[in-house]
PDB file of N, CA and C in Angstrom:
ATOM      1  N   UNK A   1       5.263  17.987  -8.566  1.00  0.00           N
ATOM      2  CA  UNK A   1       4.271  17.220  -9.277  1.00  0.00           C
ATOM      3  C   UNK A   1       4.833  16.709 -10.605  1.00  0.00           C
ATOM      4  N   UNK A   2       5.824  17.534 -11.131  1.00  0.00           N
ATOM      5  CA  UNK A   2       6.046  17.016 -12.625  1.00  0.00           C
ATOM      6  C   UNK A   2       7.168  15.793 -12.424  1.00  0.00           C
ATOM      7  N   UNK A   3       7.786  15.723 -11.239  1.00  0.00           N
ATOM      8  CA  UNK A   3       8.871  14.584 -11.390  1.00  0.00           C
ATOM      9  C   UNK A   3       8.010  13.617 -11.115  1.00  0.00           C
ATOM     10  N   UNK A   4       6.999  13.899 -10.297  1.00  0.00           N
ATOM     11  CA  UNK A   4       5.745  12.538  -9.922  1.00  0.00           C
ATOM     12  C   UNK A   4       5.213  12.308 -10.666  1.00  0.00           C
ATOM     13  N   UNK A   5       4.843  12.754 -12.063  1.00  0.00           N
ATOM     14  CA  UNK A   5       4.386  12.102 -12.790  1.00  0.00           C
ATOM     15  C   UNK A   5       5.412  11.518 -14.194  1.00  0.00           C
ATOM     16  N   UNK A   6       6.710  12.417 -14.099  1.00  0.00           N
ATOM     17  CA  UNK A   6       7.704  11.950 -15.116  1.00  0.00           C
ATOM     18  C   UNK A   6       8.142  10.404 -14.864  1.00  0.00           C
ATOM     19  N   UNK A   7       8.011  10.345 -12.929  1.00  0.00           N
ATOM     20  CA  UNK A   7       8.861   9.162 -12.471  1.00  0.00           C
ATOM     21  C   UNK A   7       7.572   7.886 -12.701  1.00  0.00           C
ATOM     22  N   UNK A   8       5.951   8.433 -12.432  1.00  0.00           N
ATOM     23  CA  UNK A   8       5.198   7.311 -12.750  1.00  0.00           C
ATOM     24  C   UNK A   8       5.133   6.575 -14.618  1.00  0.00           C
ATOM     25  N   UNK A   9       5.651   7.432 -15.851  1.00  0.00           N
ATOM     26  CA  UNK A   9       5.313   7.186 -16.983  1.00  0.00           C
ATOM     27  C   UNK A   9       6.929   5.505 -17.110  1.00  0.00           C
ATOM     28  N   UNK A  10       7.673   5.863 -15.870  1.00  0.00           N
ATOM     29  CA  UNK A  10       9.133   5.216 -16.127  1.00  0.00           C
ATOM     30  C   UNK A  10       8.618   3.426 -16.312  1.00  0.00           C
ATOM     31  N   UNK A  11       8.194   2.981 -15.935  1.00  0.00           N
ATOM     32  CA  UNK A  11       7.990   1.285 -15.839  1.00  0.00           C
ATOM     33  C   UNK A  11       6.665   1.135 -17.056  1.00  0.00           C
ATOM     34  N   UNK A  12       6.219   2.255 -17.841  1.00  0.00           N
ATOM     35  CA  UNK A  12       5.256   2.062 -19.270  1.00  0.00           C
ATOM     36  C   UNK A  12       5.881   2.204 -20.085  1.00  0.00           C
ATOM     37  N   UNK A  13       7.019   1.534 -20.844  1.00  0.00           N
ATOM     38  CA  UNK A  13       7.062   3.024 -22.339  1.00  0.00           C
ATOM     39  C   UNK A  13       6.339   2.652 -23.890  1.00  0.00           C
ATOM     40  N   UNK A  14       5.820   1.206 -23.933  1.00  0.00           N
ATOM     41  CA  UNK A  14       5.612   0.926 -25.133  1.00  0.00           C
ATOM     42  C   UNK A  14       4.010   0.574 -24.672  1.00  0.00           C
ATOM     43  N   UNK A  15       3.036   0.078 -25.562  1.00  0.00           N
ATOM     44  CA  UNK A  15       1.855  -0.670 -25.569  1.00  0.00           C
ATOM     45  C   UNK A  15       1.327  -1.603 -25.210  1.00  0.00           C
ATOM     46  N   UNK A  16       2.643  -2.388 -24.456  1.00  0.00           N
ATOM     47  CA  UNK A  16       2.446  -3.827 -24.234  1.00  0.00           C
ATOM     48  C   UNK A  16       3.190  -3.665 -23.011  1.00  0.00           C
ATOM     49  N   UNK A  17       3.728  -2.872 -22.169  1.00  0.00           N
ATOM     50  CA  UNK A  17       4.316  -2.754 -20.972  1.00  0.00           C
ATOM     51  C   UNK A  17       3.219  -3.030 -20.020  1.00  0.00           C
ATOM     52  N   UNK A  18       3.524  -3.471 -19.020  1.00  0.00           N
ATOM     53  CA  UNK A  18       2.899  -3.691 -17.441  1.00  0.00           C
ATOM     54  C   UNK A  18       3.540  -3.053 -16.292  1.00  0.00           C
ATOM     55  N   UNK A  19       2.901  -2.338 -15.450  1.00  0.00           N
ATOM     56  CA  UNK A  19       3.718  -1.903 -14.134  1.00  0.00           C
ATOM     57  C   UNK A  19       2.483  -1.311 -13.275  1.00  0.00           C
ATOM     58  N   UNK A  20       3.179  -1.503 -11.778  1.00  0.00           N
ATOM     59  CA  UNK A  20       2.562  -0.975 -10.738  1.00  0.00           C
ATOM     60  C   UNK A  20       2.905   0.448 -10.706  1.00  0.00           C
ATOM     61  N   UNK A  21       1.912   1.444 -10.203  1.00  0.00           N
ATOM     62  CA  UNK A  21       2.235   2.808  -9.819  1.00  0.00           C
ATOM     63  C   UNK A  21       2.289   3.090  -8.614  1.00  0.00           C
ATOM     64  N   UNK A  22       2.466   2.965  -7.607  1.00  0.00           N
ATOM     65  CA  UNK A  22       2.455   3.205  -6.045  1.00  0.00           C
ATOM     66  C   UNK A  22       2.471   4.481  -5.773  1.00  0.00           C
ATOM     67  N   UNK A  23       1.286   5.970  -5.541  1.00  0.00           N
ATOM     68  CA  UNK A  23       1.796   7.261  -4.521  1.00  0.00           C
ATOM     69  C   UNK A  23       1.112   6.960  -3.638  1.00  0.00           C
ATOM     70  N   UNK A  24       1.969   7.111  -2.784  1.00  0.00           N
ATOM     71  CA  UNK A  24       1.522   6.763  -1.193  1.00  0.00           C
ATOM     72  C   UNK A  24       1.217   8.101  -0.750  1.00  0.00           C
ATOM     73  N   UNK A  25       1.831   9.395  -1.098  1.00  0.00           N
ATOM     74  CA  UNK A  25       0.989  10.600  -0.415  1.00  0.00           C
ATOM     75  C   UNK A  25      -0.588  10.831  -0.671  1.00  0.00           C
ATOM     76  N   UNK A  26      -1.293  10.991  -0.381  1.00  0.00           N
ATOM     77  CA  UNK A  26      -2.705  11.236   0.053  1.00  0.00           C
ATOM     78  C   UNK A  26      -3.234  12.275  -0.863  1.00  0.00           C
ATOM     79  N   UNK A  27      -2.174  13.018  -1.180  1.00  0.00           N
ATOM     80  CA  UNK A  27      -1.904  14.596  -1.931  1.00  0.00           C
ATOM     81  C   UNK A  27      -2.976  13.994  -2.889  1.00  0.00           C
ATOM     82  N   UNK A  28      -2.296  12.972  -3.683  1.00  0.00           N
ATOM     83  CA  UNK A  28      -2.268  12.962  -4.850  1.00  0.00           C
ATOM     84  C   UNK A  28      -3.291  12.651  -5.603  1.00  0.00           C
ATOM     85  N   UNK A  29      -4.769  12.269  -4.424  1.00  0.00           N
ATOM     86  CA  UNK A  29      -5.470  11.951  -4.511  1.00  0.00           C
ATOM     87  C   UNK A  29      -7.234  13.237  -4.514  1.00  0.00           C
ATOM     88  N   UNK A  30      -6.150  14.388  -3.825  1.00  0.00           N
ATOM     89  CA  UNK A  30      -7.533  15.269  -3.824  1.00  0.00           C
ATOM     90  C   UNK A  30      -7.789  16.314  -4.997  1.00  0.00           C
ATOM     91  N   UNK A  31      -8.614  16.451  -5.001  1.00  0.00           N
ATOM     92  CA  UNK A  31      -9.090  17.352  -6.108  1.00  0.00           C
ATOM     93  C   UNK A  31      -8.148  18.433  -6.610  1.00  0.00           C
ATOM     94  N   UNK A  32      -7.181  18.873  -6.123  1.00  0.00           N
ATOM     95  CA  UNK A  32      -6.260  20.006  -6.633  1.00  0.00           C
ATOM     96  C   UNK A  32      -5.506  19.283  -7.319  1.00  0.00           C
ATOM     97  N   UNK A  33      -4.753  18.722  -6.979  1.00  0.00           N
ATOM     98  CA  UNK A  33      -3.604  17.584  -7.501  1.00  0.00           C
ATOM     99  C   UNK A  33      -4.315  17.356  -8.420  1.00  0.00           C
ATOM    100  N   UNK A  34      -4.621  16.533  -8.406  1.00  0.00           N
ATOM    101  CA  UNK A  34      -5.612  15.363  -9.086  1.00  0.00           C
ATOM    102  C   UNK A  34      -6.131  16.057 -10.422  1.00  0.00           C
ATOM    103  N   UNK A  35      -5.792  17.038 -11.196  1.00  0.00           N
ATOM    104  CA  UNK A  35      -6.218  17.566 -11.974  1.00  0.00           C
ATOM    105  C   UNK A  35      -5.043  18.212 -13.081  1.00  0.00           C
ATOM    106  N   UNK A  36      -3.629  17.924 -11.877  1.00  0.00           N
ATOM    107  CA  UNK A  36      -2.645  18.252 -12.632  1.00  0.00           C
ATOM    108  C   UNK A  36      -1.981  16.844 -13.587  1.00  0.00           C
ATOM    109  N   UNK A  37      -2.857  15.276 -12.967  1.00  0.00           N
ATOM    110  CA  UNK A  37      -2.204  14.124 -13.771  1.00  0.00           C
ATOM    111  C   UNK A  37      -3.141  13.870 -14.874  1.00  0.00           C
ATOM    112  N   UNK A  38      -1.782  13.317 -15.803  1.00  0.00           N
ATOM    113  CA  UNK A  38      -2.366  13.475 -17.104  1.00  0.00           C
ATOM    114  C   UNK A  38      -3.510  12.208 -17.488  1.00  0.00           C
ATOM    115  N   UNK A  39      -4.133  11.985 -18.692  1.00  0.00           N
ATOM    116  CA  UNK A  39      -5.532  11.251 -18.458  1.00  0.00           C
ATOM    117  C   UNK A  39      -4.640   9.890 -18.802  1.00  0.00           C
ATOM    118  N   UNK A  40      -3.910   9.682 -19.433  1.00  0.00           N
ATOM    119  CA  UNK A  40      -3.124   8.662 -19.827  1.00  0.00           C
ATOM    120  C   UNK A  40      -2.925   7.735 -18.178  1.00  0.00           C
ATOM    121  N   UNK A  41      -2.554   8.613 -17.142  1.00  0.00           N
ATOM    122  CA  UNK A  41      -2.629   7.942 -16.052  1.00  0.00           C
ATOM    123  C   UNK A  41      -3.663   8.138 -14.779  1.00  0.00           C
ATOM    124  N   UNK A  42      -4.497   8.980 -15.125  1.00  0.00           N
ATOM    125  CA  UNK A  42      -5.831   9.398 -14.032  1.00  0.00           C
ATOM    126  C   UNK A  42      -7.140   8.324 -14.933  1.00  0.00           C
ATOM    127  N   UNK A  43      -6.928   7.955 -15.905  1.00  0.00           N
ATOM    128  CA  UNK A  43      -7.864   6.959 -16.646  1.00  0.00           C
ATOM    129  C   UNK A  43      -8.210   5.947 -15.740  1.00  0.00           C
ATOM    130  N   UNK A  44      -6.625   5.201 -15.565  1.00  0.00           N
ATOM    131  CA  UNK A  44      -6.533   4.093 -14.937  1.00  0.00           C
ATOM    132  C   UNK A  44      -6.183   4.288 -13.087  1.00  0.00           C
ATOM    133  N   UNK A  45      -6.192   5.181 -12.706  1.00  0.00           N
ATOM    134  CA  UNK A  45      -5.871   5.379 -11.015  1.00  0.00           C
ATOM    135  C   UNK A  45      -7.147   5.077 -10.583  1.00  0.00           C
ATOM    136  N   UNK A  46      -6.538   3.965  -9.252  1.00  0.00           N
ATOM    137  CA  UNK A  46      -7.628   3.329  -8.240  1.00  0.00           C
ATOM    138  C   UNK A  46      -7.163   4.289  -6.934  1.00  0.00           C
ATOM    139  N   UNK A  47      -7.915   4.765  -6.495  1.00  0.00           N
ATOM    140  CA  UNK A  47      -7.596   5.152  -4.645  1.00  0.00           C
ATOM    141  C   UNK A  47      -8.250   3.900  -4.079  1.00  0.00           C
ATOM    142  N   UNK A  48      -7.110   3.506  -3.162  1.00  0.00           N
ATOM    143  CA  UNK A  48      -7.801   2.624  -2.250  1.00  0.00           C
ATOM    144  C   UNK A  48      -7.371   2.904  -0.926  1.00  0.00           C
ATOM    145  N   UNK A  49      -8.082   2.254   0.162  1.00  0.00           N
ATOM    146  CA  UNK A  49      -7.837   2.434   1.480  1.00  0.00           C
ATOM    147  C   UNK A  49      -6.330   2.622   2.010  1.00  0.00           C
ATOM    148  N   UNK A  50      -5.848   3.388   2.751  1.00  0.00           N
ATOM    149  CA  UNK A  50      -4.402   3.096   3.575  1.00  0.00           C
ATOM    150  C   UNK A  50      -4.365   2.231   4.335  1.00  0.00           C
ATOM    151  N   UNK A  51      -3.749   1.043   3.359  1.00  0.00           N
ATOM    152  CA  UNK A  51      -3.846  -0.271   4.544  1.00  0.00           C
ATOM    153  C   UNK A  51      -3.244  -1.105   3.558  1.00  0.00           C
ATOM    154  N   UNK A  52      -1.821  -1.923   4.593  1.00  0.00           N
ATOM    155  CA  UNK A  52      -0.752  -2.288   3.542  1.00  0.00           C
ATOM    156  C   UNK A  52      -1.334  -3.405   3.541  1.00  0.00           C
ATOM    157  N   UNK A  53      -2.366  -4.346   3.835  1.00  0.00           N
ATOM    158  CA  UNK A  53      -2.802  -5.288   3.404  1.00  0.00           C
ATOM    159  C   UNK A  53      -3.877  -5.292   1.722  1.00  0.00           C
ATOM    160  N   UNK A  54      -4.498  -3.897   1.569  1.00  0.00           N
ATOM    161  CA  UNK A  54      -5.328  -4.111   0.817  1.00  0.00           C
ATOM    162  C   UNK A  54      -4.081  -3.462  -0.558  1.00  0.00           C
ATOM    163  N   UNK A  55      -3.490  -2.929   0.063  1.00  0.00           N
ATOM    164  CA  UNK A  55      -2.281  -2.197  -1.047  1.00  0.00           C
ATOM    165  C   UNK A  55      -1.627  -3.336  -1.704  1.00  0.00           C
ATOM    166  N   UNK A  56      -1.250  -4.610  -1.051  1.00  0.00           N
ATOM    167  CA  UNK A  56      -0.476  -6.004  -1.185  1.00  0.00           C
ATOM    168  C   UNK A  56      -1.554  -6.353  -2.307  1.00  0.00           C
ATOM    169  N   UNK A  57      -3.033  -6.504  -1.778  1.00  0.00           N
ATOM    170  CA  UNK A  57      -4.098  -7.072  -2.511  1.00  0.00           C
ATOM    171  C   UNK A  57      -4.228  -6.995  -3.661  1.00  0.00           C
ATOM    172  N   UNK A  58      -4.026  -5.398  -3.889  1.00  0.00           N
ATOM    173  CA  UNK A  58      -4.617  -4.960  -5.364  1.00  0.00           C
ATOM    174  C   UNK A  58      -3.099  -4.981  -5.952  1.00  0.00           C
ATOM    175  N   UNK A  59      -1.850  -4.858  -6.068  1.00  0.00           N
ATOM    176  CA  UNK A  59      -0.794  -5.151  -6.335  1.00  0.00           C
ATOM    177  C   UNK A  59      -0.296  -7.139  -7.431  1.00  0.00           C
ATOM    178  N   UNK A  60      -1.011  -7.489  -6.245  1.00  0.00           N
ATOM    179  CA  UNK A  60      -0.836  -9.080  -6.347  1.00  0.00           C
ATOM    180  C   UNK A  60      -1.870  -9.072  -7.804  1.00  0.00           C
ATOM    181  N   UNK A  61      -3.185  -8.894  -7.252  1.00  0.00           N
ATOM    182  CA  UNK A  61      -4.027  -9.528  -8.328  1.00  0.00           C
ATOM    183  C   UNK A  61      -3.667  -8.134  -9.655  1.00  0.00           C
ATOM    184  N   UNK A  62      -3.227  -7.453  -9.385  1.00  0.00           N
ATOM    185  CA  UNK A  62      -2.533  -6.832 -11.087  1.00  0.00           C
ATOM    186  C   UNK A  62      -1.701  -7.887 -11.524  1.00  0.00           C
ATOM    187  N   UNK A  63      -0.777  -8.607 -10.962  1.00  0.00           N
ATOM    188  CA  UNK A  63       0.130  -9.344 -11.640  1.00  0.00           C
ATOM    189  C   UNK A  63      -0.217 -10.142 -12.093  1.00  0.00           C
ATOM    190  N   UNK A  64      -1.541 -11.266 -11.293  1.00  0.00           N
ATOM    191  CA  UNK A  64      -1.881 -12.342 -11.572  1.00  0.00           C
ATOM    192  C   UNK A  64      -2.869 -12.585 -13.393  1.00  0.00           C
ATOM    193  N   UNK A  65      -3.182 -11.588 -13.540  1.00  0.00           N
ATOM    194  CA  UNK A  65      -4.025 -11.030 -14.783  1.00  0.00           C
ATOM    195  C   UNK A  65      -3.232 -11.850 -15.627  1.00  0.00           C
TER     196      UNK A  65
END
């Protein structure tokens, strides 16, 4: 868990950074886990469906912002 969240802080480091976070394990999403990420990045976490079309979706329109 701690490299998963050392490796998600890597594409933020300043105030004005932008980046996608992608965990694709399922883990990371249930209540046990889910309590070990920090609020800096559980603030902003969306779960969305497993489905590489809606994954493309929400990906795209982050960029387009």
């Amino acid at each position: 868990m701690t490299r998963a969240i050392q490796s998600a802080g890597r594409p933020v480091r300043r105030l004005d950074d932008r980046g996608v976070i992608v965990m694709l394990d399922q883990r990371f999403g249930t209540p046990y886990l889910s309590r070990f990420i920090p609020s800096w990045l559980s603030d902003v976490t969306q779960i969305i469906p497993d489905d590489p079309e809606v994954t493309s979706h929400q990906v795209e329109s982050f960029f387009i912002i």
